[in-house]
Every structure is written in structure tokens, then in C-alpha cells.
Protein backbone atom coordinates (compact mmCIF):
# COMPACT_ATOMS: atom_id res chain seq x y z
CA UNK A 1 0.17 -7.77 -19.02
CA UNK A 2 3.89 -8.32 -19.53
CA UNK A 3 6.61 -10.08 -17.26
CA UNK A 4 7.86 -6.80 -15.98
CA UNK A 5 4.35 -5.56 -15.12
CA UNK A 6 3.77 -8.80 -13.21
CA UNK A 7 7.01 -8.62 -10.92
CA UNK A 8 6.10 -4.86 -10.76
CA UNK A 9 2.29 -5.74 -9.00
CA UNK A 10 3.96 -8.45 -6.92
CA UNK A 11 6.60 -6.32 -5.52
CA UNK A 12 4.20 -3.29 -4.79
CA UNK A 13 1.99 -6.40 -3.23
CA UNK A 14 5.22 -7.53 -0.94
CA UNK A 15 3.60 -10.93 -2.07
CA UNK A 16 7.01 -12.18 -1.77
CA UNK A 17 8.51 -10.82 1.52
CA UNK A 18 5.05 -11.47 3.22
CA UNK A 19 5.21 -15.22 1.84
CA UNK A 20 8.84 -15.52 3.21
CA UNK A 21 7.55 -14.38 6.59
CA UNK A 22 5.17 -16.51 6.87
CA UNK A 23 7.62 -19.21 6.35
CA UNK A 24 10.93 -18.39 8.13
CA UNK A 25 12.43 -16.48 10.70
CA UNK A 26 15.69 -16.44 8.60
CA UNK A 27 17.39 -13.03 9.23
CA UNK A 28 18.13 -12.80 5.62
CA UNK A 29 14.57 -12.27 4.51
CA UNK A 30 14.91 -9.72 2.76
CA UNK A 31 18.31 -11.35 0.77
CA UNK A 32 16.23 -14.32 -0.03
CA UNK A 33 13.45 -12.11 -1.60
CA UNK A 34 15.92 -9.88 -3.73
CA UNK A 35 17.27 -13.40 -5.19
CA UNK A 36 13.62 -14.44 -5.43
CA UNK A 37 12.55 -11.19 -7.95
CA UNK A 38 15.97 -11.73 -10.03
CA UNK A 39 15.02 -14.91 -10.26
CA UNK A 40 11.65 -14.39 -11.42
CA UNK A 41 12.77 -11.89 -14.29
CA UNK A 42 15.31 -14.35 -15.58
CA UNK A 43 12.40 -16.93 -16.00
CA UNK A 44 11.19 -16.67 -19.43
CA UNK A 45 8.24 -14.29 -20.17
CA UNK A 46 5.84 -17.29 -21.39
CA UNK A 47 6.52 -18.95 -18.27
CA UNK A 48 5.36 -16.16 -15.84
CA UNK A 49 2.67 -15.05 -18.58
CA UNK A 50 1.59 -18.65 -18.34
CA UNK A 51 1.36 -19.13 -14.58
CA UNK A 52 -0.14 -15.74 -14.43
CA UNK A 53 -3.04 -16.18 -16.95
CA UNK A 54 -3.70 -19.75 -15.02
CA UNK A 55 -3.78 -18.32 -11.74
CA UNK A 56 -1.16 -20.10 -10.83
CA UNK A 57 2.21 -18.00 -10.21
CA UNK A 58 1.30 -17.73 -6.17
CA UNK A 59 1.72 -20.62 -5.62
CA UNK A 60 4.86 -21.11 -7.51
CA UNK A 61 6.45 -18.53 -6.17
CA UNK A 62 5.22 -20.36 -2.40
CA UNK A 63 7.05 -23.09 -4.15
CA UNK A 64 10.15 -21.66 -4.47
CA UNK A 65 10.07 -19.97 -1.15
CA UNK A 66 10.36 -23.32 0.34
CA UNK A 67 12.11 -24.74 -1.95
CA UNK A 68 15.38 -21.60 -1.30
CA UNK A 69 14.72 -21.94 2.66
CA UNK A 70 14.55 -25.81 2.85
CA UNK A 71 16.98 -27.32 0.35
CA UNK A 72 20.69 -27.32 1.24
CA UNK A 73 21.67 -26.95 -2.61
CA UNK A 74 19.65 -23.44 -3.01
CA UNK A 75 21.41 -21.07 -4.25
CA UNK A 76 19.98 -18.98 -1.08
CA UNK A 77 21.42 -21.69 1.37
CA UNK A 78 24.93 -21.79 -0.44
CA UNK A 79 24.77 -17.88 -0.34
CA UNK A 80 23.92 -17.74 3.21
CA UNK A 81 22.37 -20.45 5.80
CA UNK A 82 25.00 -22.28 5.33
CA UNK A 83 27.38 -19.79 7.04
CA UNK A 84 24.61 -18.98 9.77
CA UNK A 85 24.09 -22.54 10.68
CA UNK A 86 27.95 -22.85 11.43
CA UNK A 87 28.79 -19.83 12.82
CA UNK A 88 28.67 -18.87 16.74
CA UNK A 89 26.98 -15.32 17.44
CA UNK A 90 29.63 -12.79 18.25
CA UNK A 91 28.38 -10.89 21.56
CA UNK A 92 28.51 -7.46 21.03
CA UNK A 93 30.12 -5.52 24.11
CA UNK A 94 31.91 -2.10 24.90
């Protein structure tokens, strides 16, 4: 099974938005998980081939979840907790 095919079953799966649910009530779930997949196919194909064969690419991909939601040099903290955490909620009124 190739890369592509790989990514392809784990985004028909929602592996990774289900994963990121699990582990954060972020409202930029579904940000995080777009940056996850890019990630992913920018990995090189013995890599994923690799993890996949071993069993083992759920639970790096778990990795990385936590890794993007708990480190404050993630590319998906830079991109956007870091704004949320600093900003005050506008109320919304007419």
C-alpha cells in the first residue's frame, strides 16, 4: 500500500479528527488536523510505509497530536493558540 493510500484510509477513518477530540477542546480542531495530513504527506514514504507495516503509525500520529496541542513551539500553537490564549472574546451583540 503506498503513502497516499495510507493518508487516504486514515482520512476516510477520521482517525485523526477523532484522535484530536479525544484530546482537546481547541476550537481549531479541524485546523490542527488539516496541518496534521500535510504533514503526514511531506513525511517520506519509507517512513509512513514503515510505521504502517509495524503497526505502529497510530500511535505516532497520537504522538504528534499531543505533541501540536501541548508544545508552545508547534507549528499549530505559533499558527494559532497562541493568539487564542491572549485574546479576550469579543461579545457578539445587535
Amino acid at each position: 500500500m503506498s503513502k497516499k493510500d495510507i493518508i487516504n484510509n486514515l482520512a476516510k477513518e477520521k482517525y485523526i479528527e477523532t484522535t484530536i477530540g479525544n484530546l482537546t477542546t481547541s476550537p481549531y480542531k479541524q485546523d490542527l488536523a488539516q496541518d496534521l495530513y500535510i504533514e503526514l504527506l511531506m513525511k517520506p514514504d519509507d517512513l509512513i510505509d514503515g510505521l504502517f507495516e509495524r503497526d505502529e503509525l497510530k500511535f505516532y500520529i497520537k504522538k504528534m497530536v499531543r505533541l501540536n496541542i501541548n508544545s508552545n513551539t508547534s507549528p499549530f500553537y505559533t499558527k494559532y493558540e497562541r493568539y487564542r490564549k491572549i485574546s479576550d472574546e469579543i461579545p457578539y451583540t445587535l
